[in-house]
Protein backbone atom coordinates (compact mmCIF):
# COMPACT_ATOMS: atom_id res chain seq x y z
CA UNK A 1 59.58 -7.13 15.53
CA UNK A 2 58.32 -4.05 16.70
CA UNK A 3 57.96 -2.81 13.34
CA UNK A 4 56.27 -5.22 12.24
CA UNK A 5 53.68 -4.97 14.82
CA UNK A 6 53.04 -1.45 13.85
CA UNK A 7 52.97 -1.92 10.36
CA UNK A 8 50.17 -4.96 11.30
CA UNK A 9 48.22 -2.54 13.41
CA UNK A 10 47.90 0.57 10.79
CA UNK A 11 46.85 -1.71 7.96
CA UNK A 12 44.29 -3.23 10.38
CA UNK A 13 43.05 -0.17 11.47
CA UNK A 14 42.56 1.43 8.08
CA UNK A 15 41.02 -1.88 7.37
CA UNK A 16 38.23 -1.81 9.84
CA UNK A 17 37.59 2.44 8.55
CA UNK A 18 37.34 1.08 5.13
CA UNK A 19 34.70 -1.80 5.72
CA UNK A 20 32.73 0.21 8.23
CA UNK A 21 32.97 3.01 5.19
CA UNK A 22 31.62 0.32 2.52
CA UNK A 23 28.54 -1.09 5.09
CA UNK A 24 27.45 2.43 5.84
CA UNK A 25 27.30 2.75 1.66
CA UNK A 26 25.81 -0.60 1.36
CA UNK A 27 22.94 0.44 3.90
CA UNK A 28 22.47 3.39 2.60
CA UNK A 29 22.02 2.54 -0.96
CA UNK A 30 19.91 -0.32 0.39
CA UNK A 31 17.27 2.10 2.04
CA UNK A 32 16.89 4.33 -0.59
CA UNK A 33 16.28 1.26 -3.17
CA UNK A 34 13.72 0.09 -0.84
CA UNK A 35 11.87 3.23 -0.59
CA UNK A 36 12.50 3.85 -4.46
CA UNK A 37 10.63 -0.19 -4.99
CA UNK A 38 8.42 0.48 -2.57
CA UNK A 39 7.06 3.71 -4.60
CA UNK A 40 7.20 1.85 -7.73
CA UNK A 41 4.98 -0.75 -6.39
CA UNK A 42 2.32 1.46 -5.44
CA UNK A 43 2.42 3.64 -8.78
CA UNK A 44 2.02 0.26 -10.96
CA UNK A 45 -0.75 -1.34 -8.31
CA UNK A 46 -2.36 2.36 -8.74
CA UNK A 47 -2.09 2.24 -12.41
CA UNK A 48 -3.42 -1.48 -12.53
CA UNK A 49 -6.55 -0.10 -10.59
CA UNK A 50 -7.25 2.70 -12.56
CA UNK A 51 -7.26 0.67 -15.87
CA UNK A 52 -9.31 -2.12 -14.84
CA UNK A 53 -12.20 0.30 -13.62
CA UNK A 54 -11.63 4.05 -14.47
CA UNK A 55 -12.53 6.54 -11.20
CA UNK A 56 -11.97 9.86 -10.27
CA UNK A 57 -12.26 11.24 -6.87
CA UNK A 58 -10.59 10.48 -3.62
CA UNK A 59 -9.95 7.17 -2.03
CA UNK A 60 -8.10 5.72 0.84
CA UNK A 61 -5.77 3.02 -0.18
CA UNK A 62 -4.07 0.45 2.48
CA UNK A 63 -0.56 -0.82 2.18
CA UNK A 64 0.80 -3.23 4.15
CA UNK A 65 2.33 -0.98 6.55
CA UNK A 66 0.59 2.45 5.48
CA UNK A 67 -2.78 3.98 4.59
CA UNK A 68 -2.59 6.83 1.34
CA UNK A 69 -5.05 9.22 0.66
CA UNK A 70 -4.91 9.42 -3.06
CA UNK A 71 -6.71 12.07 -5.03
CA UNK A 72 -7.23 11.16 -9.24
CA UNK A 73 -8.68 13.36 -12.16
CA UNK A 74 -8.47 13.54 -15.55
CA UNK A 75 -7.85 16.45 -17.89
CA UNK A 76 -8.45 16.95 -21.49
CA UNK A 77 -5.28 17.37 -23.45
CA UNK A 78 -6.54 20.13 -25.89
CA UNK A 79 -7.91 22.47 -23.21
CA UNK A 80 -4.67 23.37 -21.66
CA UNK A 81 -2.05 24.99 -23.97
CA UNK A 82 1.13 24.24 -22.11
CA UNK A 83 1.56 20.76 -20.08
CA UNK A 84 2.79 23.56 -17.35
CA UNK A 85 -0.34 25.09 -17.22
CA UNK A 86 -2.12 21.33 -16.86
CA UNK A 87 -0.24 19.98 -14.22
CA UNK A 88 -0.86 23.47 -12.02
CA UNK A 89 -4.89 23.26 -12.44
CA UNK A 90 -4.63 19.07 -11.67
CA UNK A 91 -2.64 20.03 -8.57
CA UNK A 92 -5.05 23.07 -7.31
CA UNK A 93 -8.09 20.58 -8.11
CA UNK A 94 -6.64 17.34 -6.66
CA UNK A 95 -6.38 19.59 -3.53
CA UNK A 96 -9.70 20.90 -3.80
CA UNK A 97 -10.75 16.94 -3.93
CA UNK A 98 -8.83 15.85 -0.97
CA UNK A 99 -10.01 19.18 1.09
CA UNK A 100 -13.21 18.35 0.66
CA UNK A 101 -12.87 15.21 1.58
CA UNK A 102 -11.05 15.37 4.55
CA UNK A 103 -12.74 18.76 6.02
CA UNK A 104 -16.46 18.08 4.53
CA UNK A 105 -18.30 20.83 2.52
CA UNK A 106 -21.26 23.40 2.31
CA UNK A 107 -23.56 22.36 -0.76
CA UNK A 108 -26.20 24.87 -1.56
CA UNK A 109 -28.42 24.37 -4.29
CA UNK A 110 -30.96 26.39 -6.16
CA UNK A 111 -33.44 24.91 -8.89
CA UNK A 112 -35.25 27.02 -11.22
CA UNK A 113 -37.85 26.63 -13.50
CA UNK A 114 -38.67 28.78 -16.00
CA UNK A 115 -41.93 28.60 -18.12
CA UNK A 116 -42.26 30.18 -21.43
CA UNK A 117 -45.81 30.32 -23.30
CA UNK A 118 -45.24 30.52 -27.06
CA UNK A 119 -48.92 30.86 -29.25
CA UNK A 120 -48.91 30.77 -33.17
CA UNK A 121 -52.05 30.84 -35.43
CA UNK A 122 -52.75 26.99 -35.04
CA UNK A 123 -51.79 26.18 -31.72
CA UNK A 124 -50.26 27.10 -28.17
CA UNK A 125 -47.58 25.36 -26.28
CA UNK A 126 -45.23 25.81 -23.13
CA UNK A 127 -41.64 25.93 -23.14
CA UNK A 128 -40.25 24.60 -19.90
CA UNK A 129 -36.51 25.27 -19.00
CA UNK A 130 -34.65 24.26 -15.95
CA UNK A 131 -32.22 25.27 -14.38
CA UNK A 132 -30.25 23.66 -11.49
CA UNK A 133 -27.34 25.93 -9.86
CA UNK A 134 -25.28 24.08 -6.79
CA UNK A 135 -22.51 25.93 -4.92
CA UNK A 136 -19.54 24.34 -3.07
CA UNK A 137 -17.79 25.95 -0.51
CA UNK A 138 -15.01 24.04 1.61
CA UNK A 139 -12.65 25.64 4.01
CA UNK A 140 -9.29 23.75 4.88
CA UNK A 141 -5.49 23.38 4.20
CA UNK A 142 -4.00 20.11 2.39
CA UNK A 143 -0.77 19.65 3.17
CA UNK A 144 1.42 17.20 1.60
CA UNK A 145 -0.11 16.14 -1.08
CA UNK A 146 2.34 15.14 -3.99
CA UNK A 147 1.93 13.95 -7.66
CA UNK A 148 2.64 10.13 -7.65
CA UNK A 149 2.40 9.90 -11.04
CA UNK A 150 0.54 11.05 -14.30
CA UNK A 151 -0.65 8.83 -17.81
CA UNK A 152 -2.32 8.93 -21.04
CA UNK A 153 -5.84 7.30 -20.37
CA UNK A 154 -7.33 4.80 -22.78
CA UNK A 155 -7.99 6.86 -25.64
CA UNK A 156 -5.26 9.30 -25.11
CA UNK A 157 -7.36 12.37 -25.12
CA UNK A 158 -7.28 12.71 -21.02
CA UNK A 159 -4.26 13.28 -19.09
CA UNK A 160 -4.68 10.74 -15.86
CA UNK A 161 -2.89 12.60 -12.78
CA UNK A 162 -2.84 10.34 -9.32
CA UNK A 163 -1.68 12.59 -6.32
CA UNK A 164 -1.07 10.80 -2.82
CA UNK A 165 0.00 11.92 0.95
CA UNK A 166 0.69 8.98 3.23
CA UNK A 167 -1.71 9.31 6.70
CA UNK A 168 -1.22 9.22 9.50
CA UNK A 169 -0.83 5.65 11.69
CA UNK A 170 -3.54 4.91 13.88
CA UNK A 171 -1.48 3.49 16.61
């Protein structure tokens, strides 16, 4: 009898450490489905508004539980020799985008206009050139901004990169 008892209490021991094993797996895996869905979601609804009405530029999109700052340009293809050397620039400008958006900018902006007079035998005219020269300058630091995902626009020529950071709650 005794042995018995024993016998009953190892194998119901081991059996509670193996089911509490397999729920801890079974949340686990759960969580890190949810997030991977949850990412998915947002890439295709991203993608969805992109190809209904093309945009570059930053915008602030709202989840149900979140707000993203998302930051989208466009490359051309045959400018960049390496896909390497593309997806460095679209990260250093997508920054630039979201810096300048979230810390403001200095715009400067010089116009000139330069007149030329040109005479021949019959006639004389003036050759009016313009010239419009604007400066940016933004100061900041964008920090977590990651590449949600990239595409082949429309046509294919343009490389379509959308890079996100999740902000902050309000609460």
């Amino acid at each position: 009898m005794f042995v018995f008892i024993k016998i009953k209490y190892v194998l119901t021991s081991k059996f509670v450490i193996v089911i509490s094993f397999l729920l801890l797996m079974f949340s686990i895996t759960i969580n890190a489905q949810s997030f991977n869905e949850d990412k998915t979601v947002f890439t295709n609804f991203i993608k969805r508004m992109y190809s209904s009405m093309p945009f570059e530029g930053v915008k602030i999109v709202d989840d149900y539980d979140h707000q993203y700052l998302i930051s989208v340009l466009s490359l051309e293809k045959v400018k960049y020799p390496s896909e390497a050397l593309m997806n460095r620039v679209a990260q250093v400008k997508a920054q630039s985008q979201a810096n300048t958006f979230l810390n403001g900018a200095n715009i400067s902006m010089d116009m000139v206009i330069k007149t030329t007079e040109k005479t021949t035998k019959d006639s004389a005219y003036a050759l009016v050139e313009t010239v419009e020269i604007i400066k940016q300058n933004s100061m900041g630091f964008t920090q977590g901004l990651e590449l949600l995902t990239n595409f082949d626009n429309a046509d294919s020529k343009r490389m379509v990169f959308v890079f996100s950071r999740a902000l902050p709650s309000k609460k």
